[in-house]
C-alpha atoms as a PDB file:
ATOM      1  CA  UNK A   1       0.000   0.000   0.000  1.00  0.00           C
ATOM      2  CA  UNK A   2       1.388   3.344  -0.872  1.00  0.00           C
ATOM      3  CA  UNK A   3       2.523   5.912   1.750  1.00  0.00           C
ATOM      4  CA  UNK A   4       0.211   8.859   1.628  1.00  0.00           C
ATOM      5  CA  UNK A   5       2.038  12.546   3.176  1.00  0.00           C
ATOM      6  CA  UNK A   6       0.124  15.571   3.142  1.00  0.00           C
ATOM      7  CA  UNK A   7      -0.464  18.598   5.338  1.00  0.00           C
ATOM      8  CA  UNK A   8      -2.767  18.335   8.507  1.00  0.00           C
ATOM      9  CA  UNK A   9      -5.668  20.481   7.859  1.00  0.00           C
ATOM     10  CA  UNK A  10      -7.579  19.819  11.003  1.00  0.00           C
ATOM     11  CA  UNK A  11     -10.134  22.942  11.006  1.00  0.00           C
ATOM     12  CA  UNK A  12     -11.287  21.598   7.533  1.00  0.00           C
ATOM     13  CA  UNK A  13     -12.273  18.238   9.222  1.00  0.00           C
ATOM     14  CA  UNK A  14     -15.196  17.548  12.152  1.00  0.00           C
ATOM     15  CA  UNK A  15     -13.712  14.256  13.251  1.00  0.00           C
ATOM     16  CA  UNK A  16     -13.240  12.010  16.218  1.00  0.00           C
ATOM     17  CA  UNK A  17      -9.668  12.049  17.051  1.00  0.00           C
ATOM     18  CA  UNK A  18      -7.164  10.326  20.062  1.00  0.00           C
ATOM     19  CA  UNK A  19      -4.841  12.740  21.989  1.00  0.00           C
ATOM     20  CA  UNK A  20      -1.452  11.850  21.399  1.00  0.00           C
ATOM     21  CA  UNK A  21       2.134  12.885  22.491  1.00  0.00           C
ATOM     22  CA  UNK A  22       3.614  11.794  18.958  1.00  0.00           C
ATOM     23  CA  UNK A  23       5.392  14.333  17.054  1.00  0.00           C
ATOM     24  CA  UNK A  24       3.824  16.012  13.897  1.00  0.00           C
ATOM     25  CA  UNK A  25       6.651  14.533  12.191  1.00  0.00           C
ATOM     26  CA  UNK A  26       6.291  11.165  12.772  1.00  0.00           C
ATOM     27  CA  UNK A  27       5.954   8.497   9.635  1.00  0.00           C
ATOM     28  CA  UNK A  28       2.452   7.334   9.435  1.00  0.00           C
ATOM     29  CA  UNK A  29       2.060   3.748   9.909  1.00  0.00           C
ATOM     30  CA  UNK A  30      -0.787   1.523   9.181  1.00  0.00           C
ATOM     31  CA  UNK A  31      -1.573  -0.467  12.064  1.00  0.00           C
ATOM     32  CA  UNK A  32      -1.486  -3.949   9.875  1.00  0.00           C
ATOM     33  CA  UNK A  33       2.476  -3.508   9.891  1.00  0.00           C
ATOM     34  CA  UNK A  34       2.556  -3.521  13.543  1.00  0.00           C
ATOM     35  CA  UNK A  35       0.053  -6.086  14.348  1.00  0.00           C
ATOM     36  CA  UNK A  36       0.238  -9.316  11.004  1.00  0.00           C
ATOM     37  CA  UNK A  37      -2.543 -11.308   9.628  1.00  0.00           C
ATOM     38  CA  UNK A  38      -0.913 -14.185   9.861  1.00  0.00           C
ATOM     39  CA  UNK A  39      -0.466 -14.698  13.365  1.00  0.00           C
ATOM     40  CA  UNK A  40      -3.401 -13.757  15.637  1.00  0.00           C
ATOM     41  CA  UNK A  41      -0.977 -14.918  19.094  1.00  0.00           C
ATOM     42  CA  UNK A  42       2.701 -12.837  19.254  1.00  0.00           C
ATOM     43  CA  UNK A  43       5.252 -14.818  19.685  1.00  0.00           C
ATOM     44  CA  UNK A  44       6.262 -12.445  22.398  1.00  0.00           C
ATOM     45  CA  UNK A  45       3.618 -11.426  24.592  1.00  0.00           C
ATOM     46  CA  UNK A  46       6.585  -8.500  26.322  1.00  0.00           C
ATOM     47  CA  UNK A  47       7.230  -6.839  23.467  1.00  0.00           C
ATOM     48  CA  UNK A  48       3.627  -7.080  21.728  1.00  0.00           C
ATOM     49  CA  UNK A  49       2.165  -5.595  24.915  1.00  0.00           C
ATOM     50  CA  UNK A  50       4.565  -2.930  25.299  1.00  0.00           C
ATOM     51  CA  UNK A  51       3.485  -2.222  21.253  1.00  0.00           C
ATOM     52  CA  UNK A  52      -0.018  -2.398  22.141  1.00  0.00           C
ATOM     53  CA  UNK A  53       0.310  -0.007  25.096  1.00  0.00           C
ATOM     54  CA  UNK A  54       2.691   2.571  22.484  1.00  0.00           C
ATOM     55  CA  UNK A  55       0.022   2.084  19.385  1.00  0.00           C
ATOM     56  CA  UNK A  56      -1.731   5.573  20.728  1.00  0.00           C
ATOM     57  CA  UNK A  57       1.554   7.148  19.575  1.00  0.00           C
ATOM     58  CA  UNK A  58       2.301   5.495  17.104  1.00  0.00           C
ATOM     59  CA  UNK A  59      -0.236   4.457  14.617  1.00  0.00           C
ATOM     60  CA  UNK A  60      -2.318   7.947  13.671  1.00  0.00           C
ATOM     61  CA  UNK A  61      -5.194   8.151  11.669  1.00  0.00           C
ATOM     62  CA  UNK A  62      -4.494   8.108   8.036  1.00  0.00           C
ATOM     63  CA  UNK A  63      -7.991   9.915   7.433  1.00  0.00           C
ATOM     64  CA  UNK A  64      -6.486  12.939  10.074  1.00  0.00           C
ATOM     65  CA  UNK A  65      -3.745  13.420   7.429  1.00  0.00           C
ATOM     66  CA  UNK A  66      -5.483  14.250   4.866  1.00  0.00           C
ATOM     67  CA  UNK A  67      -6.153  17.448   2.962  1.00  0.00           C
ATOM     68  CA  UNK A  68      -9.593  17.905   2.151  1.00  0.00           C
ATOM     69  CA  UNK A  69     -10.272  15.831  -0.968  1.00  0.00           C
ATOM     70  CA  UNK A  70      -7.203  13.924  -1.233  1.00  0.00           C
ATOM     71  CA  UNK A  71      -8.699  10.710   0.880  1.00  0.00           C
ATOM     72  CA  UNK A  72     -11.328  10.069  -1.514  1.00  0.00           C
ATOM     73  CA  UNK A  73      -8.642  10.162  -4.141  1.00  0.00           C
ATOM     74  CA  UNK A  74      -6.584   7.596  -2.743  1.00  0.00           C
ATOM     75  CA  UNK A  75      -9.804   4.659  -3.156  1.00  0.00           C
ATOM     76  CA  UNK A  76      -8.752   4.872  -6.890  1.00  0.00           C
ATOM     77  CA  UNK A  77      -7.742   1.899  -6.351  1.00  0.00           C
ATOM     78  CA  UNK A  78      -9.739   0.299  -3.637  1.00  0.00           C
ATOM     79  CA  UNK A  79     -11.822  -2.502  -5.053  1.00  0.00           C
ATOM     80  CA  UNK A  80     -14.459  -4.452  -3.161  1.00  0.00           C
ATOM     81  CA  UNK A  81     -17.898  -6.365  -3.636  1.00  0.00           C
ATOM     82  CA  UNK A  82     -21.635  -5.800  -3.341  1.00  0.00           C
ATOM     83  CA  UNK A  83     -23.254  -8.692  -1.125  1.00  0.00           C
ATOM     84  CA  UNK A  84     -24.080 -10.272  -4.772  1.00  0.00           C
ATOM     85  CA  UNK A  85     -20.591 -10.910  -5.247  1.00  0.00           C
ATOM     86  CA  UNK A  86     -20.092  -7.991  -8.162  1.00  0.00           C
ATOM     87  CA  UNK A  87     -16.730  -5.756  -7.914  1.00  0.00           C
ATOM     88  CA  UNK A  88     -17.327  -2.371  -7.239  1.00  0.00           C
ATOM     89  CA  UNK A  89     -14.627   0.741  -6.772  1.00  0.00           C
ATOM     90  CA  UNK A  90     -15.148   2.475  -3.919  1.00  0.00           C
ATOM     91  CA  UNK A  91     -14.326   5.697  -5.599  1.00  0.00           C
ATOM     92  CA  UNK A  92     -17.385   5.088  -7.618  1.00  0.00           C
ATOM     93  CA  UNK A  93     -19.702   4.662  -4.580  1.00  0.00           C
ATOM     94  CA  UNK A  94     -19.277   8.326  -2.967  1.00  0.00           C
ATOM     95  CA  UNK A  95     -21.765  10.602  -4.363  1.00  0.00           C
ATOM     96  CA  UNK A  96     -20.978  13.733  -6.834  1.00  0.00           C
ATOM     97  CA  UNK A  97     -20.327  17.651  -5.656  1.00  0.00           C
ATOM     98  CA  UNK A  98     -22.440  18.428  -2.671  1.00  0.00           C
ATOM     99  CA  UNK A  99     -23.684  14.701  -2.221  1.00  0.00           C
ATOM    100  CA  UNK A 100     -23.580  13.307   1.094  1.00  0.00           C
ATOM    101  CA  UNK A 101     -22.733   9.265   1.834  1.00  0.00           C
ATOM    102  CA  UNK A 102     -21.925   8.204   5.289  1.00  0.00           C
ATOM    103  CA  UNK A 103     -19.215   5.846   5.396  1.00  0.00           C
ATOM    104  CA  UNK A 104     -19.382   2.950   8.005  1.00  0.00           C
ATOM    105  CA  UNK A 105     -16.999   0.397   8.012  1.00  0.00           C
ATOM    106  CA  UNK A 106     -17.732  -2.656  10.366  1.00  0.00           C
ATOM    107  CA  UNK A 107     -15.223  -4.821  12.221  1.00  0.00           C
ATOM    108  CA  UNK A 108     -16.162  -8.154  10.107  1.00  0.00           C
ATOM    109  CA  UNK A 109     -19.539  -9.946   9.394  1.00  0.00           C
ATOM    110  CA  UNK A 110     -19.406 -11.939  12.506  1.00  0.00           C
ATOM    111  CA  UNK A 111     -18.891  -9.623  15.209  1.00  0.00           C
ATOM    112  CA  UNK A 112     -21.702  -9.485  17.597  1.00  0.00           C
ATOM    113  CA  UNK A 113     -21.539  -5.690  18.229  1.00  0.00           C
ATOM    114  CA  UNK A 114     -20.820  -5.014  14.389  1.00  0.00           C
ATOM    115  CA  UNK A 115     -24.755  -6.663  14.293  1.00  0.00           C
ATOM    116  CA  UNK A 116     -26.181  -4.223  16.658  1.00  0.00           C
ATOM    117  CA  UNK A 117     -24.264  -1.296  14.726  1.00  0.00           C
ATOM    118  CA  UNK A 118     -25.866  -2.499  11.790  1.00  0.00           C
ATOM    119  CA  UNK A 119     -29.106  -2.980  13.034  1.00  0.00           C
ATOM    120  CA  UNK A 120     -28.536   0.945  14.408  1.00  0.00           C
ATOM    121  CA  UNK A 121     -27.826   1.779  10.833  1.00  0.00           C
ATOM    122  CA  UNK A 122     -31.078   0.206   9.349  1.00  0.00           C
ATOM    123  CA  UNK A 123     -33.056   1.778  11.856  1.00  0.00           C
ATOM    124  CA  UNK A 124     -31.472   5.312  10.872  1.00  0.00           C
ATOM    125  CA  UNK A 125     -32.031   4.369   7.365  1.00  0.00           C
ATOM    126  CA  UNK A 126     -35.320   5.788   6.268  1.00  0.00           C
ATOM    127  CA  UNK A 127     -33.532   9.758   8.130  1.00  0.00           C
ATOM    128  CA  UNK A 128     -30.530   9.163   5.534  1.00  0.00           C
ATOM    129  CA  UNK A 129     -32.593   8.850   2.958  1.00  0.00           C
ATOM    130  CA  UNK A 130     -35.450  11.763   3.616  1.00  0.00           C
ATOM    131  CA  UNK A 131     -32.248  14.030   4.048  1.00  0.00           C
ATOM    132  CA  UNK A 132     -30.552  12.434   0.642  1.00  0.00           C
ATOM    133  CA  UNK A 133     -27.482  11.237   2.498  1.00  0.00           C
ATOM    134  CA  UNK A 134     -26.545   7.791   1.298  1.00  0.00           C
ATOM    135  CA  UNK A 135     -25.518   4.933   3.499  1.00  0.00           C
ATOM    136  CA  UNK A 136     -22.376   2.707   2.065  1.00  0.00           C
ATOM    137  CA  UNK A 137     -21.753  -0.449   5.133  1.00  0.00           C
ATOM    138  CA  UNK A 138     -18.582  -2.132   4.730  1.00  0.00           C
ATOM    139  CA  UNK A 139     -17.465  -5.356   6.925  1.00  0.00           C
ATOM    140  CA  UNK A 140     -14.576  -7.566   6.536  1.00  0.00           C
ATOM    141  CA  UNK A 141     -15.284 -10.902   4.807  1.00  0.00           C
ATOM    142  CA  UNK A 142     -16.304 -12.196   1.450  1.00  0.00           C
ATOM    143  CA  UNK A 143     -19.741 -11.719  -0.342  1.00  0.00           C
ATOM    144  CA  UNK A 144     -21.379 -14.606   1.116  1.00  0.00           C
ATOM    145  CA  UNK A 145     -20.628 -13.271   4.826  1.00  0.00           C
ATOM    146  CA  UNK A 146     -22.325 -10.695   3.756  1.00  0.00           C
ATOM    147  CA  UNK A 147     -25.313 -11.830   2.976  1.00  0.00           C
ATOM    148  CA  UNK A 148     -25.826 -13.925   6.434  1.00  0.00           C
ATOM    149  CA  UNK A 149     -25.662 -10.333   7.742  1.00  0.00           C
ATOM    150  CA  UNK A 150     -28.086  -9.298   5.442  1.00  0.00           C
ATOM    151  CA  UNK A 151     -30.799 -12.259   5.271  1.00  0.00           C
ATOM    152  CA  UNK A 152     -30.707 -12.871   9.140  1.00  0.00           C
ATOM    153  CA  UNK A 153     -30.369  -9.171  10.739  1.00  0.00           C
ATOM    154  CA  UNK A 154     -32.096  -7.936   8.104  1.00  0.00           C
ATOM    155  CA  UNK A 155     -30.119  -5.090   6.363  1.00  0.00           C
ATOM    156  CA  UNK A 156     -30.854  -3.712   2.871  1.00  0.00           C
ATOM    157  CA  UNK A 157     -28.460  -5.302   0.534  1.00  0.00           C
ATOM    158  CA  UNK A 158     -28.329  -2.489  -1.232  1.00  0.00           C
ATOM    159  CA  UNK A 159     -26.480  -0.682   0.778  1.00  0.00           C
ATOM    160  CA  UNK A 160     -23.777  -3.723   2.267  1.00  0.00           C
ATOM    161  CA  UNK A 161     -20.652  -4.225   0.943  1.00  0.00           C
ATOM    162  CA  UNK A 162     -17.492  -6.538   1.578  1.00  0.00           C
ATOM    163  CA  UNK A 163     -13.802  -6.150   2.063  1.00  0.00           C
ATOM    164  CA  UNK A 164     -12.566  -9.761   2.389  1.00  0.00           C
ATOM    165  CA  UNK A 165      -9.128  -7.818   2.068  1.00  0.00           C
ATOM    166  CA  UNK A 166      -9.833  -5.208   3.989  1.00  0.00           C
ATOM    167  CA  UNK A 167      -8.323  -2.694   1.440  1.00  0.00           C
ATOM    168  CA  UNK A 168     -10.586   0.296   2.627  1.00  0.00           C
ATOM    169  CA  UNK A 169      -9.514  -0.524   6.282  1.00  0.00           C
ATOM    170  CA  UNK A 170      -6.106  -0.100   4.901  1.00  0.00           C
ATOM    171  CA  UNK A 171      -6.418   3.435   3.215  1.00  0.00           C
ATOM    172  CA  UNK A 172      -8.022   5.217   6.094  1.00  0.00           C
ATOM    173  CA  UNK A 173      -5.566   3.680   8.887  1.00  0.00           C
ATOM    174  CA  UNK A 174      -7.814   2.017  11.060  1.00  0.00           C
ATOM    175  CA  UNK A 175      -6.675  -0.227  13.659  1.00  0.00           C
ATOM    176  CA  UNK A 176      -6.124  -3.855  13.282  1.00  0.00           C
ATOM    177  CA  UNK A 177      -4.299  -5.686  16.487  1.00  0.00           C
ATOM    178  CA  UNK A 178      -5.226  -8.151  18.952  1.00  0.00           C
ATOM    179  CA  UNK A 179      -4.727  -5.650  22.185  1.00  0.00           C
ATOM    180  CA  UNK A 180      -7.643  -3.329  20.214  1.00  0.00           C
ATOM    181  CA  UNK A 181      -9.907  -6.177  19.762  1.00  0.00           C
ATOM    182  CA  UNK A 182      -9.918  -7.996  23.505  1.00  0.00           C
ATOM    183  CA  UNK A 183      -8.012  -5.043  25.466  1.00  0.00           C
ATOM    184  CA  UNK A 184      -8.924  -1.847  24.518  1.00  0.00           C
ATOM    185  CA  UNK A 185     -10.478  -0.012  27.572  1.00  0.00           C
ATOM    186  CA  UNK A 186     -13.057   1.854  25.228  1.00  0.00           C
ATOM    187  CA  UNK A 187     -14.679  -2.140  24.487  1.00  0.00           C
ATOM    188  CA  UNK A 188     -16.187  -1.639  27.919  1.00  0.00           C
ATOM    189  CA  UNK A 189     -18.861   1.167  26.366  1.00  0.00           C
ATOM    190  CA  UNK A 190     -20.653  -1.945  24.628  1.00  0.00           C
ATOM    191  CA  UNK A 191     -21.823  -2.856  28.395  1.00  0.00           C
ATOM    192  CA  UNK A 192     -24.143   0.017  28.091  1.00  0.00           C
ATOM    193  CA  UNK A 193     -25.661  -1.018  25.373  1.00  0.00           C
ATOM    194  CA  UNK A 194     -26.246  -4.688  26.677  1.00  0.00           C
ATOM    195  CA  UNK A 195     -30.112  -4.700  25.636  1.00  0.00           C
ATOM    196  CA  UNK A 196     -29.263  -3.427  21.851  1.00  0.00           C
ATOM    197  CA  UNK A 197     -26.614  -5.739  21.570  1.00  0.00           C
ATOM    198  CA  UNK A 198     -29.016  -8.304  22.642  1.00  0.00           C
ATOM    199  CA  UNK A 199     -32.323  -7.532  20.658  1.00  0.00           C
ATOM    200  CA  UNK A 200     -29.559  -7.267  17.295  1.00  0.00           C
ATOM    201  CA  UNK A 201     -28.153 -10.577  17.694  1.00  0.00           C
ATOM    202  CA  UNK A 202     -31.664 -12.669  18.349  1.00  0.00           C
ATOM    203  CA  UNK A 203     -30.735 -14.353  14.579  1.00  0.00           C
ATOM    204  CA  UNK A 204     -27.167 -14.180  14.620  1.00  0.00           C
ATOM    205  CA  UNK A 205     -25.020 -16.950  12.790  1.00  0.00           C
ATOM    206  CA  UNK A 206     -21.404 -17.378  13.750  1.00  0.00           C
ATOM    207  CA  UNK A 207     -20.931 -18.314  10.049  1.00  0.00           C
ATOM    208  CA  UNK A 208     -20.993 -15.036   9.206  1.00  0.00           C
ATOM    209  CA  UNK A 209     -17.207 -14.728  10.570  1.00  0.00           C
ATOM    210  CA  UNK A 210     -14.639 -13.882   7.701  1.00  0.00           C
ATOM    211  CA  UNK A 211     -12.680 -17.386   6.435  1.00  0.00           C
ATOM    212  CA  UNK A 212      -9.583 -15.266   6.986  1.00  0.00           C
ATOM    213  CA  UNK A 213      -9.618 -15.429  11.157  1.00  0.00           C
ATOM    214  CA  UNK A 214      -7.043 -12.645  11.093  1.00  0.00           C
ATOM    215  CA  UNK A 215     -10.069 -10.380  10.387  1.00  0.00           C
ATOM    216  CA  UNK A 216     -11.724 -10.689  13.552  1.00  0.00           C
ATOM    217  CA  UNK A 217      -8.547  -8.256  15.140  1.00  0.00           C
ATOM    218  CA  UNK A 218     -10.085  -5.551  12.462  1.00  0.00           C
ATOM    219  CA  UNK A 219     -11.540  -2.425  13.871  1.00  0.00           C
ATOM    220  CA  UNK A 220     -13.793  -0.174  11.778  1.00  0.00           C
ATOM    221  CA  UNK A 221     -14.339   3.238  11.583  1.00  0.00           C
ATOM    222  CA  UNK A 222     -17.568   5.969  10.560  1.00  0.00           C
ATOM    223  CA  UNK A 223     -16.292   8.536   7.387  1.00  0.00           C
ATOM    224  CA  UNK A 224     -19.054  11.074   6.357  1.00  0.00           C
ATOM    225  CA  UNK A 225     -18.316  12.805   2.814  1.00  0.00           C
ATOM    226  CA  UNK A 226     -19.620  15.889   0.391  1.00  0.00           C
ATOM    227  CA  UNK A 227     -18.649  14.355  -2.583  1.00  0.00           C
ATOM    228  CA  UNK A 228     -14.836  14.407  -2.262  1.00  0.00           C
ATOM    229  CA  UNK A 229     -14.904  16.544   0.939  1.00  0.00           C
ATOM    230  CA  UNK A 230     -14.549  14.501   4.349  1.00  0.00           C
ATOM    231  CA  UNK A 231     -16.524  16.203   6.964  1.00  0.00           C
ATOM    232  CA  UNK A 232     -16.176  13.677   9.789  1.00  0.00           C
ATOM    233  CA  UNK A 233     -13.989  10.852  10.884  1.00  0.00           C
ATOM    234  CA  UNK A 234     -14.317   8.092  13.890  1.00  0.00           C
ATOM    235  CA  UNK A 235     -11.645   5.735  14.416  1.00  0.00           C
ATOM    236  CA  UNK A 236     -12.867   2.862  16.827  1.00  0.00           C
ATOM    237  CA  UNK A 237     -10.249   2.489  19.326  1.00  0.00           C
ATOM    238  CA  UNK A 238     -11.729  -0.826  20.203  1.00  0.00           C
ATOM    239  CA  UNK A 239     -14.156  -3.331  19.841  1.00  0.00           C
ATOM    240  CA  UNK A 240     -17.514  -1.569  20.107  1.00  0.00           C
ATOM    241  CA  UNK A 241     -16.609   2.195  20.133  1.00  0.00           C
ATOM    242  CA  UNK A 242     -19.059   3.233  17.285  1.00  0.00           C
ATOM    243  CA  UNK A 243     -19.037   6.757  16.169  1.00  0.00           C
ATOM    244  CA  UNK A 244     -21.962   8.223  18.142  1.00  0.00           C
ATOM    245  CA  UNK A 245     -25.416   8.546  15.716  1.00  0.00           C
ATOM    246  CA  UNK A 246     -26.244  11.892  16.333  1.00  0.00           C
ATOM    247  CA  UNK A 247     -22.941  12.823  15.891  1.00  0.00           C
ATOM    248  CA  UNK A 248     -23.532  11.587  12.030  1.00  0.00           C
ATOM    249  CA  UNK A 249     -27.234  13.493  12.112  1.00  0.00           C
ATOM    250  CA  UNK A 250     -25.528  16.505  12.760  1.00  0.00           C
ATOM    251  CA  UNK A 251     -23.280  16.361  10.409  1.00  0.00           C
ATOM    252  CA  UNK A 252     -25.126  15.353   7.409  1.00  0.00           C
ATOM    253  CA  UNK A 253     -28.032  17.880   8.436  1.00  0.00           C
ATOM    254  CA  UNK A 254     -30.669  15.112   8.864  1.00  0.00           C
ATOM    255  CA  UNK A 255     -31.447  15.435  12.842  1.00  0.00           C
ATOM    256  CA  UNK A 256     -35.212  15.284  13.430  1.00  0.00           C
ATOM    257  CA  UNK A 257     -36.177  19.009  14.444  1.00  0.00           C
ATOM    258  CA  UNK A 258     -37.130  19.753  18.150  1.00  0.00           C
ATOM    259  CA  UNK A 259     -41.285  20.772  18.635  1.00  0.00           C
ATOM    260  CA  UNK A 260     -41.930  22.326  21.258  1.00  0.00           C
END
């Protein structure tokens, strides 16, 4: 994957960010490099923990790097599947101009809280569309994952993609590690949402988890765009920490007026 520099524009961007100590300097990393698909257990558990506890320094998001247009420029070549099994660009699925599409990328098929966030997203749905925003899911796993998701939840197929390779995960830096997944201390806000969680999952397959295991140590992430323009980026910083919905309302204009 290519290296991507550029100047930090962050009054351009409404986005969910971590504090961190790094320099401004420092090399941007994707988090795959530090944490490899093919082993989901370190053969050190010292030095992968002491990684795990430096990873808020040291892998940044990619998306917070940006200048404004230049992340939708780098899916040129990001390549991925509707739930039929058909290859799509991703370029190609971001609207034109001033069109809005909200951007949710899911940890994989299989994960228990990416079923409530998509049963969150359905429900939200019918506000996207009255306010013409338009609602791209992506999880990791191949077509047929997908569709699990989408038959059992339901979710529109329409609107479900897959990443079996997780290339979009890769442009826009989000974390991938086995401290994120099990460790992370911001997992613990899915314990809020314990009824949710539960009502989402009444139909829920374990099949639906990607043939590739290393996915399950995928986070996602929530990207809203104007065409080319990114307005707002969340980077889960672990298993569970979904972008907040009204934060996406807000931005994409489509929060239901108050009556008084």
């Amino acid at each position: 994957m290519a290296s991507v520099s550029a100047k930090v524009t962050p009054h351009l961007v409404h986005r969910k960010t971590q504090t961190t100590s790094c320099s401004p300097s420092l090399q941007l990393q994707s988090s795959r490099s530090r944490f490899p698909r093919q082993s989901l257990t370190p053969s050190n558990p010292s030095l992968f923990f002491n990684s795990v506890r430096s990873s808020r320094c040291s892998v940044i998001s990619r998306a917070a790097t940006f200048e404004t247009g230049d992340i939708a420029d780098s899916f040129d070549q990001v390549s991925i599947f509707t739930a039929s099994g058909e290859s799509v660009m991703l370029k190609d699925l971001l609207g034109q101009n001033e069109e809005i599409a909200v951007v949710s990328l899911l940890r994989h098929f299989g994960c228990p809280c990416c079923w409530e966030l998509a049963s969150a997203l359905k429900e939200a749905k019918a506000r996207f569309d009255s306010a013409n925003v338009k609602l791209i899911a992506i999880g990791v796993g191949g077509p047929d994952k997908a569709r699990i998701l989408a038959e059992r939840l339901p979710f529109p197929m329409d609107c479900l993609y897959a990443d079996p390779e997780r290339k979009a995960y890769d442009v826009l830096g989000l974390y991938h590690g086995f401290g994120r997944t099990f460790f992370n201390p911001a997992s613990a806000k899915v314990l809020s949402r314990f009824e949710s969680l539960k009502e989402a999952v009444k139909n829920y397959s374990i099949e639906a988890t990607p043939d590739d295991r290393s996915g399950v140590l995928q986070q996602g992430g929530m990207f809203v765009f104007k065409g080319k323009k990114l307005m707002y980026s969340h980077k889960d910083e672990g298993t569970g920490d979904h972008a907040p919905l009204d934060d996406i309302f807000d931005v994409c204009g489509c929060r239901i007026p108050v009556t008084y």
